[in-house]
Protein backbone atom coordinates (compact mmCIF):
# COMPACT_ATOMS: atom_id res chain seq x y z
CA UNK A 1 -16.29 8.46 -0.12
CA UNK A 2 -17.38 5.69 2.70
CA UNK A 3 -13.91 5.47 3.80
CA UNK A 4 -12.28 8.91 2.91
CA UNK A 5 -13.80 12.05 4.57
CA UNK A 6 -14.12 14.78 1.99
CA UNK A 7 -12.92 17.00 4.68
CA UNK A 8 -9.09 17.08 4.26
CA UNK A 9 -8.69 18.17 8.03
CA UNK A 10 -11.21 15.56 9.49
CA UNK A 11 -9.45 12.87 7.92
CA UNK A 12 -6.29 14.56 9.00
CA UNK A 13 -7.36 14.46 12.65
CA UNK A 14 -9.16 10.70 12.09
CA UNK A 15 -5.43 9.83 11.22
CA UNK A 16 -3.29 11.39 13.73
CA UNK A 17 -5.72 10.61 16.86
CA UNK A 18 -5.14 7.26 17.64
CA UNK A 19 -1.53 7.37 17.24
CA UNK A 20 -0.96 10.33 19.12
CA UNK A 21 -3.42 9.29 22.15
CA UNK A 22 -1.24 5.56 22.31
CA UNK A 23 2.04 7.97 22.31
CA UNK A 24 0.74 10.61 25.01
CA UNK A 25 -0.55 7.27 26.93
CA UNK A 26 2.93 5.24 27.01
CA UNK A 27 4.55 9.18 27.62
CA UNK A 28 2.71 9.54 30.69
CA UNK A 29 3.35 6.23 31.68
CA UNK A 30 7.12 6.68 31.39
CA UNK A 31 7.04 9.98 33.47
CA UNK A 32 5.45 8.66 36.12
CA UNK A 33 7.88 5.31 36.10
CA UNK A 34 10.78 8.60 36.32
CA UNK A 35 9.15 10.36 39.26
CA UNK A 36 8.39 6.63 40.87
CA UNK A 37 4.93 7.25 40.99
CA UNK A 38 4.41 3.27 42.92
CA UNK A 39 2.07 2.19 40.00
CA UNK A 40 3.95 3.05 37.24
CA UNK A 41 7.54 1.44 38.58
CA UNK A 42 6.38 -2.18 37.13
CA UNK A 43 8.60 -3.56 33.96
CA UNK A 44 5.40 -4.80 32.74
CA UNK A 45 3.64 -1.46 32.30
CA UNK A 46 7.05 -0.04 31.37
CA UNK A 47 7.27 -2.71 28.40
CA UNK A 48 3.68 -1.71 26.87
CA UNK A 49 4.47 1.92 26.98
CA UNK A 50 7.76 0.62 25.11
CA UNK A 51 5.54 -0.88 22.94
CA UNK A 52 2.95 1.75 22.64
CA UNK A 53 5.59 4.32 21.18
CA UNK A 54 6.43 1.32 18.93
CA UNK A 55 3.38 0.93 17.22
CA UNK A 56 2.31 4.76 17.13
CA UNK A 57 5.94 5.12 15.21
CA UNK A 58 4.75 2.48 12.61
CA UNK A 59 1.94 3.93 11.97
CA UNK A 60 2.90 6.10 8.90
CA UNK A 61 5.01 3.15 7.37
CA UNK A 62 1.76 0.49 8.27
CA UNK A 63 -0.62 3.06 6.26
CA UNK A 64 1.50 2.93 3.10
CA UNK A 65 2.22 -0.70 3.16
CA UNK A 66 -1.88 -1.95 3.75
CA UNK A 67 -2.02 -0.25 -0.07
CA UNK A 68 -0.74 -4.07 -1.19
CA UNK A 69 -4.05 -5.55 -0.12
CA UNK A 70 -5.82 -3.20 -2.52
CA UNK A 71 -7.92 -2.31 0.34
CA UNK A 72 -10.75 -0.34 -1.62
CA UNK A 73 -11.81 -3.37 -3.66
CA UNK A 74 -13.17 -5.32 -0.64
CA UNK A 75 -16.48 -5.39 0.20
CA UNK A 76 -15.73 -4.15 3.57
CA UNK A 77 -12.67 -1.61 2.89
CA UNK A 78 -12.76 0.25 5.69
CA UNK A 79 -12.47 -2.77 8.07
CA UNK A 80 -9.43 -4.27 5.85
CA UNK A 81 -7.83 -0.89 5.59
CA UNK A 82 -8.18 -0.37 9.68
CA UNK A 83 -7.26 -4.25 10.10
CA UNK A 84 -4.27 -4.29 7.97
CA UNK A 85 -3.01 -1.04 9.35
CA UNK A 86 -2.94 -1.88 12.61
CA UNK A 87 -1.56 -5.72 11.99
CA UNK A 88 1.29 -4.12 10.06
CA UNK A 89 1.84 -1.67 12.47
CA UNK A 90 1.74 -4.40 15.46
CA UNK A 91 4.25 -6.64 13.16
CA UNK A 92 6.73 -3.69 12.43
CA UNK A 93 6.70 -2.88 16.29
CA UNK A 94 6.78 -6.45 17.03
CA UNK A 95 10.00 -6.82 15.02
CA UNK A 96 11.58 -3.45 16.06
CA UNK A 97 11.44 -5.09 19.65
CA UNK A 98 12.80 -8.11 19.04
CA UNK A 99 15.97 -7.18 16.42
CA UNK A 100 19.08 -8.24 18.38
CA UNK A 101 20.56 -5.08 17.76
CA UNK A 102 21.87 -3.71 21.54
CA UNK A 103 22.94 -0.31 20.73
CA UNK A 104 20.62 2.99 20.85
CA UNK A 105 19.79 3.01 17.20
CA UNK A 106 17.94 -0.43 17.28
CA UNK A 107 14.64 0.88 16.69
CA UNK A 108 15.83 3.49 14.32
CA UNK A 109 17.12 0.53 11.60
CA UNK A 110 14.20 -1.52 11.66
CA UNK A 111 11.11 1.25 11.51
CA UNK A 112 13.06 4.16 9.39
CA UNK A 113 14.81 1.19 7.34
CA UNK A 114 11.80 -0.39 6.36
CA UNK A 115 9.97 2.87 5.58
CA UNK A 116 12.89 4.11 3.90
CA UNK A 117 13.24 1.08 1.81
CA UNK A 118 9.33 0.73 0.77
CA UNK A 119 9.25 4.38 -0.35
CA UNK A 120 12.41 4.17 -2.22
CA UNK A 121 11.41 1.30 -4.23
CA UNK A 122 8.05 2.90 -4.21
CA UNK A 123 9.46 5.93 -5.80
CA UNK A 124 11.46 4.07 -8.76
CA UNK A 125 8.52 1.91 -9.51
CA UNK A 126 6.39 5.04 -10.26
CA UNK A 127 4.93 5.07 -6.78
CA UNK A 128 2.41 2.54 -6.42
CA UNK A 129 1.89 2.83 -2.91
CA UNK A 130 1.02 6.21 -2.51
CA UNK A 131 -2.27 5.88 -5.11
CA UNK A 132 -3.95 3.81 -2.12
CA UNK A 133 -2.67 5.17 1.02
CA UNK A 134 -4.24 7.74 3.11
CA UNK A 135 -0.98 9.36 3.64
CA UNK A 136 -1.05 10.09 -0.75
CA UNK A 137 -2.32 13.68 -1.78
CA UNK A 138 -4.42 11.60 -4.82
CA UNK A 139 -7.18 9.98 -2.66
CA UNK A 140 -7.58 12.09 0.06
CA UNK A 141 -6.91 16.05 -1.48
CA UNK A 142 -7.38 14.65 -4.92
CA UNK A 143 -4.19 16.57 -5.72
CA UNK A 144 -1.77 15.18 -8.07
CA UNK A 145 -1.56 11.13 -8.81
CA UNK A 146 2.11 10.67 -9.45
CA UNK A 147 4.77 11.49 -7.64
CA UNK A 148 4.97 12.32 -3.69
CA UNK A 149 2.88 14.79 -1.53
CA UNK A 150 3.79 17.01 1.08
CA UNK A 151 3.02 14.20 3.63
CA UNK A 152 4.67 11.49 1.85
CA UNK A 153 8.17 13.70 1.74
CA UNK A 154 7.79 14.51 5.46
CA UNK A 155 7.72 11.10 6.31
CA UNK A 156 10.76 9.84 3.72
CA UNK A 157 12.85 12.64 5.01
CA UNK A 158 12.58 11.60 8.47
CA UNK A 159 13.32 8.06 7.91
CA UNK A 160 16.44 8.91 5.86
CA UNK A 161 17.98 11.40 8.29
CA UNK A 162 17.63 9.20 10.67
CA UNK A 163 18.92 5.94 9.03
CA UNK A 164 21.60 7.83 7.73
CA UNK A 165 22.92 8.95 11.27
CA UNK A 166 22.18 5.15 12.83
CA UNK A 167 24.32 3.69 9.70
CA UNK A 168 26.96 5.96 10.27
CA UNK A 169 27.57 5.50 13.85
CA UNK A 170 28.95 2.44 13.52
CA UNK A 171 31.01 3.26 10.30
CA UNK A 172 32.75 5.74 12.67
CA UNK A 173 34.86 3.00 14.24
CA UNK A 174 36.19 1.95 10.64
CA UNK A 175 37.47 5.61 9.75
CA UNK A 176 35.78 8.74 8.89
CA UNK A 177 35.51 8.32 5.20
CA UNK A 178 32.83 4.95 5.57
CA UNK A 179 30.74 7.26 7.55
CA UNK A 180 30.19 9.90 5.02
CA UNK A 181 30.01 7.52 2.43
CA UNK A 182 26.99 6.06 4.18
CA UNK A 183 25.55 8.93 5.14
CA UNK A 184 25.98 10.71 1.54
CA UNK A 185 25.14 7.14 -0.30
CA UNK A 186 21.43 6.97 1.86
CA UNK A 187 20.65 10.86 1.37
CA UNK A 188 21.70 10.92 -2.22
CA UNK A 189 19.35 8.25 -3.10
CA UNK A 190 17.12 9.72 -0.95
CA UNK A 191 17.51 13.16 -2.61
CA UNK A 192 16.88 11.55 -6.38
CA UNK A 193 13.68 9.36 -5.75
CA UNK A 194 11.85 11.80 -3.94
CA UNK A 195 13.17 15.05 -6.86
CA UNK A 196 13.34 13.58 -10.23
CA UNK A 197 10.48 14.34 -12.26
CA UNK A 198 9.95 10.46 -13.14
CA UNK A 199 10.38 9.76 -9.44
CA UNK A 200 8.83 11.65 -6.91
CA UNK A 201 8.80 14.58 -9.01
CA UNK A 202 8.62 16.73 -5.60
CA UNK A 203 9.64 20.24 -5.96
CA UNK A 204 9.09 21.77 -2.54
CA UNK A 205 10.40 18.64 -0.71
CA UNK A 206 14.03 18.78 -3.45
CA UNK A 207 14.04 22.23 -2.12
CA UNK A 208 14.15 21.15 1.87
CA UNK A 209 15.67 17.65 1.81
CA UNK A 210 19.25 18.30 -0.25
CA UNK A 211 20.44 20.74 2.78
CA UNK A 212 19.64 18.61 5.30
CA UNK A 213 21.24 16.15 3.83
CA UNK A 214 24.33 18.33 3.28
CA UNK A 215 24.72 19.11 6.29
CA UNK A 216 24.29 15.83 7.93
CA UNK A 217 27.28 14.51 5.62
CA UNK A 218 29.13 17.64 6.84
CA UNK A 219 28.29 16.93 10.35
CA UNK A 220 29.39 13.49 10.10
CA UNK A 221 32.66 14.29 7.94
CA UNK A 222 33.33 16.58 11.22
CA UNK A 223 32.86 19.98 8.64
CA UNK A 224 33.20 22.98 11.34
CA UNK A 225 30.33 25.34 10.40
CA UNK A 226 30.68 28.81 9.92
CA UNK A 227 28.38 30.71 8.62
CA UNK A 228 28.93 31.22 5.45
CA UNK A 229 28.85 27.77 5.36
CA UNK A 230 25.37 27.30 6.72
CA UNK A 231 24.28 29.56 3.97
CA UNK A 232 25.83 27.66 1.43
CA UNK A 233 24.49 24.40 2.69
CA UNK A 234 20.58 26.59 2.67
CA UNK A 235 21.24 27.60 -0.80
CA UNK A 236 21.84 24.08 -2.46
CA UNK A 237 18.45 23.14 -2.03
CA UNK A 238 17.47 25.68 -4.52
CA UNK A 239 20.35 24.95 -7.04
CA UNK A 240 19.59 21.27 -6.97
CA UNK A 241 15.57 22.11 -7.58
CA UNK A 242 16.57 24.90 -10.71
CA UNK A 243 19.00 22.01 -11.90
CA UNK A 244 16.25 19.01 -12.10
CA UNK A 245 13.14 21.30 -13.08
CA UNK A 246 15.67 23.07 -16.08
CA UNK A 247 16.45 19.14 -17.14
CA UNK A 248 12.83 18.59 -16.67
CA UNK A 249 11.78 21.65 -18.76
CA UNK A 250 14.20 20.71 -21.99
CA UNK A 251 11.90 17.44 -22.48
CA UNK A 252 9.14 16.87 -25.35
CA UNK A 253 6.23 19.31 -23.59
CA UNK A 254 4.04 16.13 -23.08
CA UNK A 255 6.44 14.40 -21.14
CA UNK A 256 7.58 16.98 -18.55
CA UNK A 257 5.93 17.14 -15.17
CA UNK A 258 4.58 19.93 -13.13
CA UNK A 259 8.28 20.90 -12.44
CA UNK A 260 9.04 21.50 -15.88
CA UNK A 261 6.00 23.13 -16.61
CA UNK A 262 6.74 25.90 -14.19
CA UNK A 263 9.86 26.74 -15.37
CA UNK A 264 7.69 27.06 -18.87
CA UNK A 265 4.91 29.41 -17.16
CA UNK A 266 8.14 31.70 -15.56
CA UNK A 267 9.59 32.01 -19.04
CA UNK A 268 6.16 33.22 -20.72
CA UNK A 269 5.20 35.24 -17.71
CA UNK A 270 2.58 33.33 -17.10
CA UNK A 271 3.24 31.85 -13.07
CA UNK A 272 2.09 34.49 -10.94
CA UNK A 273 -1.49 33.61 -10.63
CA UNK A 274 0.38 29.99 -9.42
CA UNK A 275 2.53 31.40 -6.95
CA UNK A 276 0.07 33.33 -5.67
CA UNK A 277 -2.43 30.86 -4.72
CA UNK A 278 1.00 28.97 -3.18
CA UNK A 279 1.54 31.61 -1.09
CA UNK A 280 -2.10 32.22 -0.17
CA UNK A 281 -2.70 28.49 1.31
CA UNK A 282 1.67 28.98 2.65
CA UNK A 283 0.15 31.99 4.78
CA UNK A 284 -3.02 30.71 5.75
CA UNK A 285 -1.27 27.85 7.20
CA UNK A 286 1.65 29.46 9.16
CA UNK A 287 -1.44 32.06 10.61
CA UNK A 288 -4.00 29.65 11.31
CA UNK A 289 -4.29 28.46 15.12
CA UNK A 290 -3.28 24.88 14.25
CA UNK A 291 -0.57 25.99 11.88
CA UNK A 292 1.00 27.68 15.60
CA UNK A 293 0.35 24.96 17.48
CA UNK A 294 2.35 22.70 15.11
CA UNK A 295 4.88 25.34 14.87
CA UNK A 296 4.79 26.02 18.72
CA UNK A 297 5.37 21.73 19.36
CA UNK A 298 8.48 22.61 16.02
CA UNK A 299 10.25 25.04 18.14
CA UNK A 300 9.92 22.61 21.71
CA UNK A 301 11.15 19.62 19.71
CA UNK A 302 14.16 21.53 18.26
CA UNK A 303 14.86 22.98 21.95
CA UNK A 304 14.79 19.54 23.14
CA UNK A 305 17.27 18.21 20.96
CA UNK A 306 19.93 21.47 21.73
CA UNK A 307 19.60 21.18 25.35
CA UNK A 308 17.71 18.09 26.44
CA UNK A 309 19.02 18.21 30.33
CA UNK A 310 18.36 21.68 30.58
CA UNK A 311 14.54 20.91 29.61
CA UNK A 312 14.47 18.28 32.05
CA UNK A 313 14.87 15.24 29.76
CA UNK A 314 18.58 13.70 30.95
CA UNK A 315 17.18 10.40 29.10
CA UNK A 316 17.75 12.00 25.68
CA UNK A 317 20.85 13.46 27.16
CA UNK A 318 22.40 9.83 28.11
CA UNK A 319 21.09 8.43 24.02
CA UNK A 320 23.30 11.43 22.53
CA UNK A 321 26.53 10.23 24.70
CA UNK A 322 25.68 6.82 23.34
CA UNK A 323 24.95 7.84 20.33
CA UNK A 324 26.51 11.18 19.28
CA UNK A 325 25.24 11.76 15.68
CA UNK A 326 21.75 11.36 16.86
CA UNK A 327 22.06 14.99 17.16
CA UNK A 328 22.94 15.82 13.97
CA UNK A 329 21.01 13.67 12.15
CA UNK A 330 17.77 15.49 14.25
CA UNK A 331 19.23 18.64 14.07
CA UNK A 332 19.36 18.26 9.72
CA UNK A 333 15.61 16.93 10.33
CA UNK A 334 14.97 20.04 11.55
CA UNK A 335 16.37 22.13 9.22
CA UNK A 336 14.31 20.23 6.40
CA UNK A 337 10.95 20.24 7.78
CA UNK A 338 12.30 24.15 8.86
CA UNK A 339 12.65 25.02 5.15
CA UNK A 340 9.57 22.31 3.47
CA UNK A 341 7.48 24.62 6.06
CA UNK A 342 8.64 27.66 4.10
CA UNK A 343 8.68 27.13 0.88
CA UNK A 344 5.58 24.01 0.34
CA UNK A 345 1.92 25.32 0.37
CA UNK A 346 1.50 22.49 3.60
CA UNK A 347 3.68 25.02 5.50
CA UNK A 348 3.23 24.08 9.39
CA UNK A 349 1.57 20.89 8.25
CA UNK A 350 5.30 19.65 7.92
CA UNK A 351 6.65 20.97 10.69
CA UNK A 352 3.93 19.32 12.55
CA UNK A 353 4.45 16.21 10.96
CA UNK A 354 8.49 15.80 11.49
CA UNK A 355 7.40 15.81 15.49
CA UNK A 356 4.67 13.50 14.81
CA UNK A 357 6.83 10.97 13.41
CA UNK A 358 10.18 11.61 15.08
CA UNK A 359 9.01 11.91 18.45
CA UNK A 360 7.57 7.95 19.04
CA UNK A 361 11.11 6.63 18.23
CA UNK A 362 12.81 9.12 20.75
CA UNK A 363 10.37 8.13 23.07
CA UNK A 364 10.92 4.15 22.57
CA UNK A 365 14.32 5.13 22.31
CA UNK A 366 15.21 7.10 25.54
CA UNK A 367 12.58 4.71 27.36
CA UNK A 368 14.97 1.08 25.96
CA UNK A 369 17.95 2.71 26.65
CA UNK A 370 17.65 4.40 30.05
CA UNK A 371 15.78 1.35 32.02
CA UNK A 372 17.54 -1.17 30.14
CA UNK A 373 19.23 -4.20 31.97
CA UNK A 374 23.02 -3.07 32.95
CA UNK A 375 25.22 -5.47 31.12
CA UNK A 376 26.60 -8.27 33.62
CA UNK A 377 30.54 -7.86 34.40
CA UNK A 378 33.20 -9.62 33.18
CA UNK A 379 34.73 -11.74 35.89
CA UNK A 380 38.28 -11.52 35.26
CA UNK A 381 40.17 -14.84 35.26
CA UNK A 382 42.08 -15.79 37.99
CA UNK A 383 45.43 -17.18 38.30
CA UNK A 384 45.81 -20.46 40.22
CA UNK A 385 49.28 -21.42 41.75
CA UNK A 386 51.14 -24.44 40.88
CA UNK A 387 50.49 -26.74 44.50
């Protein structure tokens, strides 16, 4: 079309361009601030890097929200779609930076809460939002119209790992058992809208998102992993997806969705030529030069996370001691977009994504918290004698 490339790469790389140029712009920025390169030591440059990050993290949410304006029926619809996505994106950054929320997770509430809150309603509403967005398999691979692509999950699952770590942070304080409660009560929902077949109906994405989510409540119930415990924890993803697609397959045949339908073609013998042509586009992304590079950027991000000071980043280092389920909640990102990369015919395309959309909030995070004012002291009062 005029506005969508037929080319699902090219519009791929039209998408991910601009954001990632702002983000490796306000990165280089805040290195050279570190290393106090004499240019880059001003807390004006430092606050549009800040705000660079911002609006490169609100991307994703900005390109599913524009779908309200019905962009396509406009005479000019590629200047309202470019317009509106980049005044939503400003206003989501805009608002991230003002919240008067002090603590680490500030920017986490505002840009994964919103996202996770449009695509959740978005799901039970028989996702509106994802017919018109650029981020929606429908338009742009003219793949399924119902339900939630590849992309769609990549970006949900982020936003709910991640909200469900900054909720339960504070919870901590207020016992253990608020915590998990949180952190099971925004997976669980999570887990539902984007797997049930009138939902999200996603079958590769049920498979990936139900262990991270298990083992994020684990984490944050303070569950010591063994394991035989991690392998339980892998293996529920695939007990929750035969659970929904067996409910899904015991409906009227016209009502099922595709996950219902498969279990019909595997009990007349009739998936292979399906799983084959799965596997076909699973391999040709894991082999192909951008599938490694996503992989390769996978494998730093995950390093990163385990041993941020030993990889030169101390600023991540000082937002986990602030912040201590950060790592968890990254670490169960991880292991999602580890296991949608395996088992969704995207394959690295997830991986690739997870970094692309976790890494601008680290970046805004680290860069808030580690330059941030120092909080004035309290003077303590002092005791005058009687005259």
């Amino acid at each position: 079309s005029d506005v969508i490339p037929a080319d699902g790469p090219v519009l791929g790389a039209w998408l991910a361009t601009a954001p990632i140029l702002v983000l490796a712009s306000a990165l280089l920025v805040l290195i050279a601030r570190r290393r106090g390169h004499w240019r880059a030591d001003r807390p004006g440059l430092t606050r549009v890097a800040l705000g660079a990050a911002l609006f490169a993290a609100a991307v994703p949410t900005a390109l599913y929200l524009v779908t309200a304006v019905r962009w396509w029926e406009h005479d000019h619809p590629t200047l309202v779609l470019g317009a509106g996505t980049v005044a939503v994106a400003l206003g989501l950054a805009a608002l991230s930076a003002f919240v008067p929320i002090r603590a680490p997770w500030r920017f986490v509430v505002v840009l994964c809460g919103v996202t996770y809150a449009a695509l959740t309603v978005d799901g039970l509403i028989g996702t509106p939002l994802q017919a018109g967005s650029l981020l929606g398999a429908g338009p742009v691979y003219g793949g399924r119209f119902y339900g939630f692509g590849n992309v769609t999950f990549t970006v949900y699952a982020t936003a709910t790992l991640l909200l469900a770590a900054a909720a339960a942070q504070p919870l901590l304080r207020h016992g253990r058992r608020l915590a998990v409660a949180a952190t099971a009560g925004i997976g669980g929902l999570a887990v539902v809208v984007d797997g049930w077949p009138s939902f999200g109906a996603d079958f590769g994405g049920l498979i990936a998102l139900v262990p991270g989510v298990v083992l994020l409540t684990s984490l944050v119930a303070g569950v010591r992993l063994s394991y035989a415990r991690i392998a339980v924890v892998g293996l529920t993803g695939l007990v929750a997806v035969a659970l929904v697609a067996w409910l899904d397959y015991l409906r009227p045949a016209d009502n099922r969705s595709h996950m219902g339908r498969f279990v019909a073609r595997v009990l007349d013998g009739d998936a292979g030529d399906l799983l084959s042509n799965k596997l076909q586009a699973l391999t040709a992304s894991l082999t192909s030069p951008l599938g490694w590079a996503e992989l390769l950027g996978f494998g730093l991000m995950t390093a990163l996370v385990i041993r941020p000071r030993t990889l030169g980043v101390p600023e991540l280092d000082a937002v986990f001691a602030a912040w201590p389920l950060l790592r968890p909640g990254l670490l169960s990102l991880a292991v999602t977009c580890g296991i949608g990369s395996l088992v969704n015919d995207s394959g690295a395309l997830i991986a690739g994504l997870g970094v692309i959309t976790t890494a601008p909030l680290l970046i805004a995070t680290c860069a808030w918290w580690t330059t941030r004012p120092a909080p004035l002291p309290v003077a303590e009062p002092v005791a005058v004698a009687p005259a």
